[in-house]
C-alpha atoms as a PDB file:
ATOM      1  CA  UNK A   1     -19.958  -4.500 -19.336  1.00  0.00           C
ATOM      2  CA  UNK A   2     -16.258  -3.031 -19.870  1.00  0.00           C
ATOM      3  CA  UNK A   3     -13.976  -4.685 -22.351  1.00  0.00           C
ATOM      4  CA  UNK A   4     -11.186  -6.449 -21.015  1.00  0.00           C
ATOM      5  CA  UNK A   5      -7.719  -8.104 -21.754  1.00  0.00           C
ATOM      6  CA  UNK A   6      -6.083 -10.751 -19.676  1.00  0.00           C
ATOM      7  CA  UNK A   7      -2.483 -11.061 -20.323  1.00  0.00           C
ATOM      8  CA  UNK A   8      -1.309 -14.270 -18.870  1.00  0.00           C
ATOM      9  CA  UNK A   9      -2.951 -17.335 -18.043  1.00  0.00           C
ATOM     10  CA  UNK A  10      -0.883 -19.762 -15.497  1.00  0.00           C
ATOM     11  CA  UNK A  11      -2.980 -21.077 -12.397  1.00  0.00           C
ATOM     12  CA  UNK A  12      -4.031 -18.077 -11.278  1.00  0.00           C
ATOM     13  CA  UNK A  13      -5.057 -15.907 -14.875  1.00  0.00           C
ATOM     14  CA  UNK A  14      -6.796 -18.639 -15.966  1.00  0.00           C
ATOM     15  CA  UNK A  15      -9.286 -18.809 -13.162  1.00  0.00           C
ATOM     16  CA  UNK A  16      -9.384 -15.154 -12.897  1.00  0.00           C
ATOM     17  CA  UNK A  17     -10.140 -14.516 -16.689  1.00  0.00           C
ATOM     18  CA  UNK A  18     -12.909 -16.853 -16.180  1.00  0.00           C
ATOM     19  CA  UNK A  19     -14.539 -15.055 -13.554  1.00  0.00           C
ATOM     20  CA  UNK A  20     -14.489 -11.414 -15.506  1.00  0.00           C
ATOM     21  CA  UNK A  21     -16.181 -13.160 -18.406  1.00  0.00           C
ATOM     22  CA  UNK A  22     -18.540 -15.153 -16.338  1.00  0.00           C
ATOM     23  CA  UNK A  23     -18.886 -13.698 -12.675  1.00  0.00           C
ATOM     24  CA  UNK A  24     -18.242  -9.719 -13.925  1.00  0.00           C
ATOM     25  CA  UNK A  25     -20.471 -10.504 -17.418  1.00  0.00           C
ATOM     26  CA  UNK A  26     -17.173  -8.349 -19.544  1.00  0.00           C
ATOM     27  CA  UNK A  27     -16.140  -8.762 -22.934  1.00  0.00           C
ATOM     28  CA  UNK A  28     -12.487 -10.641 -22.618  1.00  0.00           C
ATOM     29  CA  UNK A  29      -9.424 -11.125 -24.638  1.00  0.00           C
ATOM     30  CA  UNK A  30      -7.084 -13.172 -23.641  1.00  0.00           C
ATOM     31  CA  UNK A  31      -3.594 -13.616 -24.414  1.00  0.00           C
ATOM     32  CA  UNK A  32      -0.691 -16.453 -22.931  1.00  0.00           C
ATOM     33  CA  UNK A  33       2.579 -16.997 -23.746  1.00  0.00           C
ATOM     34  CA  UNK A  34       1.767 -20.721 -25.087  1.00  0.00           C
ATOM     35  CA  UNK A  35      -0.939 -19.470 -27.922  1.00  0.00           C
ATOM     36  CA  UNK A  36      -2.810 -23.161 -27.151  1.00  0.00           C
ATOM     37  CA  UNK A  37      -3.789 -22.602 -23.507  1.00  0.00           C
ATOM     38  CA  UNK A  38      -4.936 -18.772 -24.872  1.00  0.00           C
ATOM     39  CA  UNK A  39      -7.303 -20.912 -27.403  1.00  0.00           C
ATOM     40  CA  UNK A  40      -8.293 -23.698 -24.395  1.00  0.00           C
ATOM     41  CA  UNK A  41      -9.664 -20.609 -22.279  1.00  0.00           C
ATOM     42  CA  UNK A  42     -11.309 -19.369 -25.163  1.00  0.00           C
ATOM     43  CA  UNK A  43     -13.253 -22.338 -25.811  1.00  0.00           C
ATOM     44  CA  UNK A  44     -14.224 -22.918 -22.710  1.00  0.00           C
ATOM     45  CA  UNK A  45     -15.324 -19.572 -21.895  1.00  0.00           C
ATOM     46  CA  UNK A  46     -16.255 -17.200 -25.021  1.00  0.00           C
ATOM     47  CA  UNK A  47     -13.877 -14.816 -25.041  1.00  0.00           C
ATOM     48  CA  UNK A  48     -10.719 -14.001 -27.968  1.00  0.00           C
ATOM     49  CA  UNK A  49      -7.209 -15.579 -28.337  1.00  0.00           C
ATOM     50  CA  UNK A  50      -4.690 -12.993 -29.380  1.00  0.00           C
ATOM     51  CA  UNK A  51      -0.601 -13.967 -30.418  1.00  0.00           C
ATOM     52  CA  UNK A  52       0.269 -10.530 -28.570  1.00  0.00           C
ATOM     53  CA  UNK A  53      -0.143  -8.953 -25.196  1.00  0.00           C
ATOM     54  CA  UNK A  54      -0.816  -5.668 -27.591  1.00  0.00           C
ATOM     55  CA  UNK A  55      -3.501  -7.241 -29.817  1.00  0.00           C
ATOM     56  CA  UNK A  56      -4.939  -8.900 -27.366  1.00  0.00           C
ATOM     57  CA  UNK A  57      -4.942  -5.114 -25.184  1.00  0.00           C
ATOM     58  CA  UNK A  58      -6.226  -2.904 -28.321  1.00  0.00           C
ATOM     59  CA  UNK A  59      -9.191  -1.215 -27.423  1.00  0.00           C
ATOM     60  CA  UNK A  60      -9.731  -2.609 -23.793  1.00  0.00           C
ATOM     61  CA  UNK A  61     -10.830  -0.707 -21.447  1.00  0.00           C
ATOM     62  CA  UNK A  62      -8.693  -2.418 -18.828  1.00  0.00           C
ATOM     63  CA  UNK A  63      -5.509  -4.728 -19.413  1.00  0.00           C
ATOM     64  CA  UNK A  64      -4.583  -6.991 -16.567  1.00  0.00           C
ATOM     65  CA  UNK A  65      -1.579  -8.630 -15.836  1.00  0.00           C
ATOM     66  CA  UNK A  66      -0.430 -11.939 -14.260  1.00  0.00           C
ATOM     67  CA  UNK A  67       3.054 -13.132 -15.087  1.00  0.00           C
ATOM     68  CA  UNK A  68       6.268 -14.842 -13.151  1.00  0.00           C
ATOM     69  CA  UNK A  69       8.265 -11.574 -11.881  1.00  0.00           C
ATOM     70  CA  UNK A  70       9.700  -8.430 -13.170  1.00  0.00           C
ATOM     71  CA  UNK A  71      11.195  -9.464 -16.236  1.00  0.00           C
ATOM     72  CA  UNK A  72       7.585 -11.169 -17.467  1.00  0.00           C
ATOM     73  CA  UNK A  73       6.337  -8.418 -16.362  1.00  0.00           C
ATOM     74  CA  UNK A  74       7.974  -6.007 -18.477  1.00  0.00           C
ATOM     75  CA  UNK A  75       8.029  -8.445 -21.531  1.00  0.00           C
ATOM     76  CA  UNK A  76       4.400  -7.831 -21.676  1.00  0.00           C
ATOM     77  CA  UNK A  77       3.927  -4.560 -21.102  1.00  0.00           C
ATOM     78  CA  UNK A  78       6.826  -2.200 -22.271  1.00  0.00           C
ATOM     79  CA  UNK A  79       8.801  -4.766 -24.581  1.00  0.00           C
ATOM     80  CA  UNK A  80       8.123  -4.163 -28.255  1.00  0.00           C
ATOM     81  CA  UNK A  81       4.184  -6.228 -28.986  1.00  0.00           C
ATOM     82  CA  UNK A  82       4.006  -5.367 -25.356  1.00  0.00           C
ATOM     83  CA  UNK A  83       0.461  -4.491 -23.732  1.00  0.00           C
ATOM     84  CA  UNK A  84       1.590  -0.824 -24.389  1.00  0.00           C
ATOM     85  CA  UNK A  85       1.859  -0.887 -28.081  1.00  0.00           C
ATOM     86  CA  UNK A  86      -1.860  -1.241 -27.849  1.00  0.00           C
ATOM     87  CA  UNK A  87      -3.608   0.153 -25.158  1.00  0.00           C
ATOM     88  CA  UNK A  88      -5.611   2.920 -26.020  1.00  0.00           C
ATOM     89  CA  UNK A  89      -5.615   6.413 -24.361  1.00  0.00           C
ATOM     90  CA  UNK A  90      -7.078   6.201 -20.943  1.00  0.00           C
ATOM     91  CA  UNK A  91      -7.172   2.713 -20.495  1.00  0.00           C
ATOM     92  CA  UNK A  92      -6.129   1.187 -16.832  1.00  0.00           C
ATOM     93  CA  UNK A  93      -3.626  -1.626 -16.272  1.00  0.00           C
ATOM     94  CA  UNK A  94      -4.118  -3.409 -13.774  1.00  0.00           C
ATOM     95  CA  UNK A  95      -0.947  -5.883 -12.495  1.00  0.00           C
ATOM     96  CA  UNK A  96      -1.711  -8.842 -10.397  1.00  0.00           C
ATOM     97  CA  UNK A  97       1.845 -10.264 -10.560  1.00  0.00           C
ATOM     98  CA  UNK A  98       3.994 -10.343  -6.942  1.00  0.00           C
ATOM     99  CA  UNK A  99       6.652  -8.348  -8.701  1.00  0.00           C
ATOM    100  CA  UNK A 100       8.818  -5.720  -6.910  1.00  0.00           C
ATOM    101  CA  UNK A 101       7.674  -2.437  -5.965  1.00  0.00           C
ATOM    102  CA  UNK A 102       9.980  -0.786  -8.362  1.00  0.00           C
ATOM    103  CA  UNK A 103       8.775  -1.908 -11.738  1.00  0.00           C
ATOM    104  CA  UNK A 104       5.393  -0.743 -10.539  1.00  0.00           C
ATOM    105  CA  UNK A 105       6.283   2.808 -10.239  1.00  0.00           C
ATOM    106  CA  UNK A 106       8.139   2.306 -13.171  1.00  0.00           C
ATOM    107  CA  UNK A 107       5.402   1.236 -15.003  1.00  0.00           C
ATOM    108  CA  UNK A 108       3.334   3.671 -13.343  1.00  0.00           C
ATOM    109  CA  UNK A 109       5.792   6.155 -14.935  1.00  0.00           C
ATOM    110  CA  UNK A 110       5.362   4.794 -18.521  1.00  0.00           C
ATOM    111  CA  UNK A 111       1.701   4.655 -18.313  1.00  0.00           C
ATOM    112  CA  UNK A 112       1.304   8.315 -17.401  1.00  0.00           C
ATOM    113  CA  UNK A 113       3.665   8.883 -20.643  1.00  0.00           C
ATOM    114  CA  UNK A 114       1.616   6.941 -22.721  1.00  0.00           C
ATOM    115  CA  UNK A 115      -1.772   8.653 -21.468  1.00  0.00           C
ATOM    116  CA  UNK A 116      -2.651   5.139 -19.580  1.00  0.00           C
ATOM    117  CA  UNK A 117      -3.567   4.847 -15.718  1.00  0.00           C
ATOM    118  CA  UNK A 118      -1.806   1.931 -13.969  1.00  0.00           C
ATOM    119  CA  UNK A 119      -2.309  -0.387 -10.836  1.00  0.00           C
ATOM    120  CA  UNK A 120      -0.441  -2.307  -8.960  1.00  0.00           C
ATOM    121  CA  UNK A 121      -3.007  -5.004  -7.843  1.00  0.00           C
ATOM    122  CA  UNK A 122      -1.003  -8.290  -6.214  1.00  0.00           C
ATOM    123  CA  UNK A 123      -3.256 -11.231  -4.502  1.00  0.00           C
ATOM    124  CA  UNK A 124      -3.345 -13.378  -1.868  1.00  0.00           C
ATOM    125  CA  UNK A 125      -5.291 -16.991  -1.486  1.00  0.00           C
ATOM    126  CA  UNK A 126      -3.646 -18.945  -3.972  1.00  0.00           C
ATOM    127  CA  UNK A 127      -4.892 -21.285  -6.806  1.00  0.00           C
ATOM    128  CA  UNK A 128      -8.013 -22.003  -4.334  1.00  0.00           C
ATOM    129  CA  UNK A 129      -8.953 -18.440  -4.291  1.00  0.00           C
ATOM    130  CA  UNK A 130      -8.296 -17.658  -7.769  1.00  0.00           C
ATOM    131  CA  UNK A 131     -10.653 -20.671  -8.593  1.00  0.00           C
ATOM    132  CA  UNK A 132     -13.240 -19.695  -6.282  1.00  0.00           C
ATOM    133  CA  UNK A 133     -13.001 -15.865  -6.990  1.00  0.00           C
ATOM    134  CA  UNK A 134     -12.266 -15.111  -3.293  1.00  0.00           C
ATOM    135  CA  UNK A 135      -8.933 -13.441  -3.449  1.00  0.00           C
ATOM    136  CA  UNK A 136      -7.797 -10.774  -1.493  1.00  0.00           C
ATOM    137  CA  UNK A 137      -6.312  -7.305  -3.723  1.00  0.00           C
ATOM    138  CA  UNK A 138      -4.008  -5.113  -1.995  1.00  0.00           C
ATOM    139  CA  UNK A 139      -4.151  -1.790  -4.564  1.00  0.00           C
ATOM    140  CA  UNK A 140      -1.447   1.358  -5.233  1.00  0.00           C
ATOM    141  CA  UNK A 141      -2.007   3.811  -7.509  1.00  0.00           C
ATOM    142  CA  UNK A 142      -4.556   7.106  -7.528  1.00  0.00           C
ATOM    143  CA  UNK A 143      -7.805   7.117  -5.857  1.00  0.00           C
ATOM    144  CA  UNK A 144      -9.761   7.947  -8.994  1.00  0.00           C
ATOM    145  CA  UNK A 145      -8.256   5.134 -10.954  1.00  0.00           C
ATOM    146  CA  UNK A 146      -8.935   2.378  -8.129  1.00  0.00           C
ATOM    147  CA  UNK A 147     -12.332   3.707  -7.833  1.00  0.00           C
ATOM    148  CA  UNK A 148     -12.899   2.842 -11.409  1.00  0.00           C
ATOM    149  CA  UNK A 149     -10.870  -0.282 -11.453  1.00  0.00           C
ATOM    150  CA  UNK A 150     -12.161  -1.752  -8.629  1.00  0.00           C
ATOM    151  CA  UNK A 151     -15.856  -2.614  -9.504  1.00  0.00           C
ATOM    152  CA  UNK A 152     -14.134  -5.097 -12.234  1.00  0.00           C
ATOM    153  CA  UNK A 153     -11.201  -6.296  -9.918  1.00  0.00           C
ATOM    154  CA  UNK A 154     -14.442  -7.466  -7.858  1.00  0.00           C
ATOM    155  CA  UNK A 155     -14.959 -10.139 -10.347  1.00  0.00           C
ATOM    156  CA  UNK A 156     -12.502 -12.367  -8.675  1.00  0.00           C
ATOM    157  CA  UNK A 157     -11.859 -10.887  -4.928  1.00  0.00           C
ATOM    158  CA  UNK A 158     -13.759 -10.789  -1.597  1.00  0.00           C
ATOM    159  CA  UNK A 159     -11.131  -8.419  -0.314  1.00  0.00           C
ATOM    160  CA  UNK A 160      -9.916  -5.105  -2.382  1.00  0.00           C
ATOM    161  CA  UNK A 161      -8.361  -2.381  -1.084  1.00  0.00           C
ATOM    162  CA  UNK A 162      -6.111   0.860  -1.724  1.00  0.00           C
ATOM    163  CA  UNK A 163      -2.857   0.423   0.186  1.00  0.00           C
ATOM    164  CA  UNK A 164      -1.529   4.146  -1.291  1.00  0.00           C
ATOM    165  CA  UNK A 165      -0.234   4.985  -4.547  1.00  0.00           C
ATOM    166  CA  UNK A 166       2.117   3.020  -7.375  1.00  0.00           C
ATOM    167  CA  UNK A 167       4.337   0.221  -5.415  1.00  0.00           C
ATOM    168  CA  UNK A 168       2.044   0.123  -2.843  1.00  0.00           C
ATOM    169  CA  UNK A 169       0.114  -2.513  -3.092  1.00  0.00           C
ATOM    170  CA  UNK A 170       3.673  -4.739  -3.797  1.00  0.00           C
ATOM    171  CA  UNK A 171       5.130  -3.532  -0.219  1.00  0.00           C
ATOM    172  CA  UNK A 172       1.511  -4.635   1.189  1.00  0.00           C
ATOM    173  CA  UNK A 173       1.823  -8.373  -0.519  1.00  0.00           C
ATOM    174  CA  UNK A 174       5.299  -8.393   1.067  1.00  0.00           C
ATOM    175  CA  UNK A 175       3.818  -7.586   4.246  1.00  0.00           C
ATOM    176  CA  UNK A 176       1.504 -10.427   3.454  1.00  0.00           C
ATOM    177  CA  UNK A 177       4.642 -13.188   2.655  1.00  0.00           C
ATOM    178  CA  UNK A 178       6.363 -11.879   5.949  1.00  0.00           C
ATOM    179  CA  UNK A 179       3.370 -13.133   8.061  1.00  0.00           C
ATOM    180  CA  UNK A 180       2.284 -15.902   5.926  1.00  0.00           C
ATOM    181  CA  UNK A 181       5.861 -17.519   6.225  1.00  0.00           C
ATOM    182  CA  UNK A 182       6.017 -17.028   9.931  1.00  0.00           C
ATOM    183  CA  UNK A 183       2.688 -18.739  10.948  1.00  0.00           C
ATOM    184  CA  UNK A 184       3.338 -21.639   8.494  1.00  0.00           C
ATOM    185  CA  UNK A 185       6.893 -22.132  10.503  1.00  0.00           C
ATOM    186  CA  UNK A 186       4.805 -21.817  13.766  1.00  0.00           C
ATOM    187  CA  UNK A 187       2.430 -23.950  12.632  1.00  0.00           C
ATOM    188  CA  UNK A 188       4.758 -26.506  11.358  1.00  0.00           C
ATOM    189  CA  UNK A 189       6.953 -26.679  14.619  1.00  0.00           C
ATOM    190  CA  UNK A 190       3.925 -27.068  16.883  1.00  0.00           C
ATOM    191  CA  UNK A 191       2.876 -30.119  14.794  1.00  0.00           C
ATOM    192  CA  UNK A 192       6.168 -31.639  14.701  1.00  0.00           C
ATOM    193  CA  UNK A 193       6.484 -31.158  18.691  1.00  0.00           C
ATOM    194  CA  UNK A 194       2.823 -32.813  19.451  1.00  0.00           C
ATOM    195  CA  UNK A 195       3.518 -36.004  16.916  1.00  0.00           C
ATOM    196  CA  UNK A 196       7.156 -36.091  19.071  1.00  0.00           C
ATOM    197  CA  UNK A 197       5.579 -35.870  22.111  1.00  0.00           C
ATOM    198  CA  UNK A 198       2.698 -38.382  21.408  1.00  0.00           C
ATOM    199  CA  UNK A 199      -0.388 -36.212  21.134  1.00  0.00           C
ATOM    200  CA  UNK A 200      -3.492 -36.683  18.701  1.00  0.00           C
ATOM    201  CA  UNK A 201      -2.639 -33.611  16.500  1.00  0.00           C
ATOM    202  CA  UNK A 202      -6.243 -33.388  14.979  1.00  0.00           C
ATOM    203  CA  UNK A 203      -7.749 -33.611  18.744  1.00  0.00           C
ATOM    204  CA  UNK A 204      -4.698 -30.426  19.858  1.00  0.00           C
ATOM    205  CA  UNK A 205      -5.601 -28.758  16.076  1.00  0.00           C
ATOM    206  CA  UNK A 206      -9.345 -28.886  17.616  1.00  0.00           C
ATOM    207  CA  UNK A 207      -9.173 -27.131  20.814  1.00  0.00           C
ATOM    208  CA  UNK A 208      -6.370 -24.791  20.025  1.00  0.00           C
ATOM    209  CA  UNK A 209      -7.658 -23.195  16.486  1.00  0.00           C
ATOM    210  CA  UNK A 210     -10.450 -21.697  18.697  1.00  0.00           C
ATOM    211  CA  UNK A 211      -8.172 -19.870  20.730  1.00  0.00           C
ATOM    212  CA  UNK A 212      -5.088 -17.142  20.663  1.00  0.00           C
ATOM    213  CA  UNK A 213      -3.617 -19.870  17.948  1.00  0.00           C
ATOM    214  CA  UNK A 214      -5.942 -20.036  15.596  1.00  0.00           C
ATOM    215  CA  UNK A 215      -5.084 -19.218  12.293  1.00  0.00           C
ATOM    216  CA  UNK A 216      -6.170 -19.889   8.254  1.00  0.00           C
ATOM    217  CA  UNK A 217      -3.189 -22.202   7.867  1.00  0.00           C
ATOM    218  CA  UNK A 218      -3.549 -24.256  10.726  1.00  0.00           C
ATOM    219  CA  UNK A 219      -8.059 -24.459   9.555  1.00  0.00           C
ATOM    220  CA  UNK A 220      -7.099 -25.101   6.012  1.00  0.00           C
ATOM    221  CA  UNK A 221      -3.743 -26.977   5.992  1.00  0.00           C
ATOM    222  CA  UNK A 222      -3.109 -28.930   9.420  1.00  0.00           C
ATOM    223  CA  UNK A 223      -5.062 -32.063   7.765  1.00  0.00           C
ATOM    224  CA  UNK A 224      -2.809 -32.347   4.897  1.00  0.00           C
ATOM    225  CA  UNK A 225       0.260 -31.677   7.026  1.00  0.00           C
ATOM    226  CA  UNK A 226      -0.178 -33.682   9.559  1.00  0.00           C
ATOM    227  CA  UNK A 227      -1.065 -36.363   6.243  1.00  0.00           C
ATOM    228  CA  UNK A 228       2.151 -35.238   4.973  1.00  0.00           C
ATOM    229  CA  UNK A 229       0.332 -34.047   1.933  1.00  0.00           C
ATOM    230  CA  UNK A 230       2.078 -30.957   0.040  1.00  0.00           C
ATOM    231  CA  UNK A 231       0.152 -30.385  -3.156  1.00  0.00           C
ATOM    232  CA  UNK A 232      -2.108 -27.629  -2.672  1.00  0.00           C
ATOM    233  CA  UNK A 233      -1.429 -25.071  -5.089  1.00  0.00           C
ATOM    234  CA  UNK A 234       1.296 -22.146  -4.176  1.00  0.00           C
ATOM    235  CA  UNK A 235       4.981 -23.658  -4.412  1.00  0.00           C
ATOM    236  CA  UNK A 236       8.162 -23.181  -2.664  1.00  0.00           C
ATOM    237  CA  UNK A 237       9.036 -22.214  -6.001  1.00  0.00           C
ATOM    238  CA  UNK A 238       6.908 -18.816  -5.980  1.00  0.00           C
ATOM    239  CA  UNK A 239       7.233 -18.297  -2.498  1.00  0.00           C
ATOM    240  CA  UNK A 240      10.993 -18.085  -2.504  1.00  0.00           C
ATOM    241  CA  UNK A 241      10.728 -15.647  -5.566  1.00  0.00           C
ATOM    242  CA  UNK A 242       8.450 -13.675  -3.369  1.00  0.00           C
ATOM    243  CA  UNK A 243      10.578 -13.620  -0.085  1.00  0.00           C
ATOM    244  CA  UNK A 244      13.653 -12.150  -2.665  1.00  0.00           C
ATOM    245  CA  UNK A 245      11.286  -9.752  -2.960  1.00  0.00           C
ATOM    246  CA  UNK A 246      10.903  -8.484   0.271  1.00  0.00           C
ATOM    247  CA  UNK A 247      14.448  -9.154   1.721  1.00  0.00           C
ATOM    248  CA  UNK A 248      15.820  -7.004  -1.487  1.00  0.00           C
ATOM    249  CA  UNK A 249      12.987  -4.872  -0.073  1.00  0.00           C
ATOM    250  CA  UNK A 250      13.993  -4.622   3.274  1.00  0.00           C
ATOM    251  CA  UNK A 251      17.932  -3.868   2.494  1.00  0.00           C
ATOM    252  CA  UNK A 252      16.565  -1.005   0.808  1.00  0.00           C
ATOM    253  CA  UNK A 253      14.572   0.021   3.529  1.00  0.00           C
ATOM    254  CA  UNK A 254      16.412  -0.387   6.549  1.00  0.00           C
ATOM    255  CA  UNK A 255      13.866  -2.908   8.106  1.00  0.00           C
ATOM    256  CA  UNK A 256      15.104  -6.207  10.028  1.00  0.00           C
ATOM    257  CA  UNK A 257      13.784  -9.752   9.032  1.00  0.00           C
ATOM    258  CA  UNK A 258      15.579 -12.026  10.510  1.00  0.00           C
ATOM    259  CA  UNK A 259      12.676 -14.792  11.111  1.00  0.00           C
ATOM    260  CA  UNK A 260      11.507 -13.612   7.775  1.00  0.00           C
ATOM    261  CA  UNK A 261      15.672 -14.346   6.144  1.00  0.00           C
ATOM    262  CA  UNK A 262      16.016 -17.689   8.409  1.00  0.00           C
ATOM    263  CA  UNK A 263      12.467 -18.806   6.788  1.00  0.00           C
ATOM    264  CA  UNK A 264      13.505 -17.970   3.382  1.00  0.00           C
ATOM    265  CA  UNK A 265      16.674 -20.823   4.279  1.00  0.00           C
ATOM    266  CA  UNK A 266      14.549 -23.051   5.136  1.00  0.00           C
ATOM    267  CA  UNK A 267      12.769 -23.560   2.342  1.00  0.00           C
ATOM    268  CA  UNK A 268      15.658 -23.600   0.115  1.00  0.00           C
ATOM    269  CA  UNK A 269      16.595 -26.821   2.492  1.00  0.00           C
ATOM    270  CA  UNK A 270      12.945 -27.750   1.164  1.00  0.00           C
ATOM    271  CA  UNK A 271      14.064 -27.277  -2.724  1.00  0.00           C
ATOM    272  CA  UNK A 272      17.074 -29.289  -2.135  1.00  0.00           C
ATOM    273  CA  UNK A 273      15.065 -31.907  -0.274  1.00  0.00           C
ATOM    274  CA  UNK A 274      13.165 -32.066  -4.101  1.00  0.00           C
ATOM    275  CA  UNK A 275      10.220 -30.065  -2.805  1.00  0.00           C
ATOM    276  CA  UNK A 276      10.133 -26.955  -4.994  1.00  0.00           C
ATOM    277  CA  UNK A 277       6.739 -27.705  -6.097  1.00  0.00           C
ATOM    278  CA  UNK A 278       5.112 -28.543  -2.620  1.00  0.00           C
ATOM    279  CA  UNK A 279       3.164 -26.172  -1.388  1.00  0.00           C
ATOM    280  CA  UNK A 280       4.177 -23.698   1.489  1.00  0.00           C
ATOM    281  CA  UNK A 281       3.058 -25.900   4.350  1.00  0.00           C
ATOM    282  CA  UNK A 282       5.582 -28.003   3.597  1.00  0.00           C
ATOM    283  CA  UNK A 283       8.165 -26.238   6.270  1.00  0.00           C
ATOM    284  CA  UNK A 284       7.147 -29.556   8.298  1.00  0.00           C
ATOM    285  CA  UNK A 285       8.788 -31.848   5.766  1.00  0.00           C
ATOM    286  CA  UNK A 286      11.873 -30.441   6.617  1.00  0.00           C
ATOM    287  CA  UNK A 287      11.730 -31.034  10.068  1.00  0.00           C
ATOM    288  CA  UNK A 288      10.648 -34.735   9.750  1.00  0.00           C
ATOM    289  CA  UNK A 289      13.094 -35.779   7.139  1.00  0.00           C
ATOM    290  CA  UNK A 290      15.228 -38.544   8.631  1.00  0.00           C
END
């Protein structure tokens, strides 16, 4: 049993908090921006509400993060009652925001000041995973500290792996958003060209999901598409936020998106359309509004 600190507690923390106290058996403090959802968790699962990231961090072993973006991110961590003004000498953060690869090797940088080790730790599978403890981890930072923070990490993952060090684990998440947008556009033009055409979309989704097609959006979201259902967990909202992310990424890098830049349009047609809280899958809206 390690002591922990879980700084942030939206749809994802929450879930994942629960699963170090109950799946990985740790000790757990917990701190959220709104002190009354920090309370809620701890009544429902045993741990300790703090009023600070660094109260709630004191004399953890590891500190995890999951905030909005940058700015969150740094608000907790280096801001003054940050997670830094109590972490203790060799102590591991662990970051499980999307946030750019910058502020994690800045933060990397801070933590190496400060005597702390540091670990940029985004996830993929969405309020479902989070609630089921089956997300995927893409790690960056130094062997020896992933080796150490990843039989905790396993609390809430299926998938955890070391992409390379500080930052890396950010440019593997974008690589993640690139092909998650892509199929979901795919997936959401098919659809839209079978219902135009006149086919039984859940009789095409049935033969063609076993073949070169298949994909986990079109076995876990053709159903509610084709139902015009949008309201399964990761919004518009956050998935915009995430494809700034890679296109600032990508200027800086040299690399060409331009399905990946047309993609990131369309869904702002979505937010105008009043969809910022629909899930991703909701690319088809778009193409079915009259």
């Amino acid at each position: 049993m390690a002591k922990v600190a879980f700084i942030g507690l939206g749809v994802m923390g929450y879930p994942m908090a629960g699963h170090l106290k109950v799946k990985g058996g740790h000790e757990v403090a917990v701190y959220n921006r709104t002190f009354a959802k920090a309370e809620k968790w701890a009544a429902e699962f045993g741990g300790k509400a703090f009023r600070t990231p660094a109260e709630a961090a004191a004399d953890a072993d590891f500190v995890f993060t999951c905030v909005g973006n940058d700015d969150d991110l740094r608000s907790v961590t280096i801001a003054e009652g940050g997670v830094f003004d109590g972490m203790k000498p060799g102590a591991i953060l662990i970051d499980n925001t999307t946030a750019s690869a910058e502020v994690a090797r800045e933060l990397d940088a801070a933590a190496r000041q400060k005597g702390f080790a540091f670990v940029d730790a985004p996830v993929s599978g969405g309020q479902a995973g989070a609630e089921n403890g089956v997300l995927t981890v893409m790690c960056g930072g130094e062997k020896d500290i992933f080796d150490k923070a990843r039989p905790i990490i396993d609390a809430y993952a299926r998938m955890v792996g070391l992409m390379g060090p500080a930052g890396a684990g950010q440019l593997a998440k974008m690589v993640n958003q690139i092909c998650v947008a892509g199929v979901v556009q795919g997936l959401a033009e098919g659809i839209h060209f079978g219902k135009k055409a006149g086919l039984d979309m859940e009789a095409v989704i049935e033969v063609i999901s076993k073949g070169a097609a298949g994909s986990w959006q079109m076995d876990n979201r053709h159903k509610t598409m084709i139902a015009g259902k949008y309201d399964l967990g990761f919004a518009i909202d956050w998935m915009r936020k995430d494809l700034g992310i890679v296109l600032s990424e990508a200027r800086l890098n040299g690399a060409k998106l331009p399905v990946t830049a047309l993609i990131d349009q369309f869904y702002g047609d979505v937010q105008d359309m009043g969809g910022n809280r629909w899930d991703t899958s909701s690319l088809l809206a778009r193409l079915e509004r009259k």
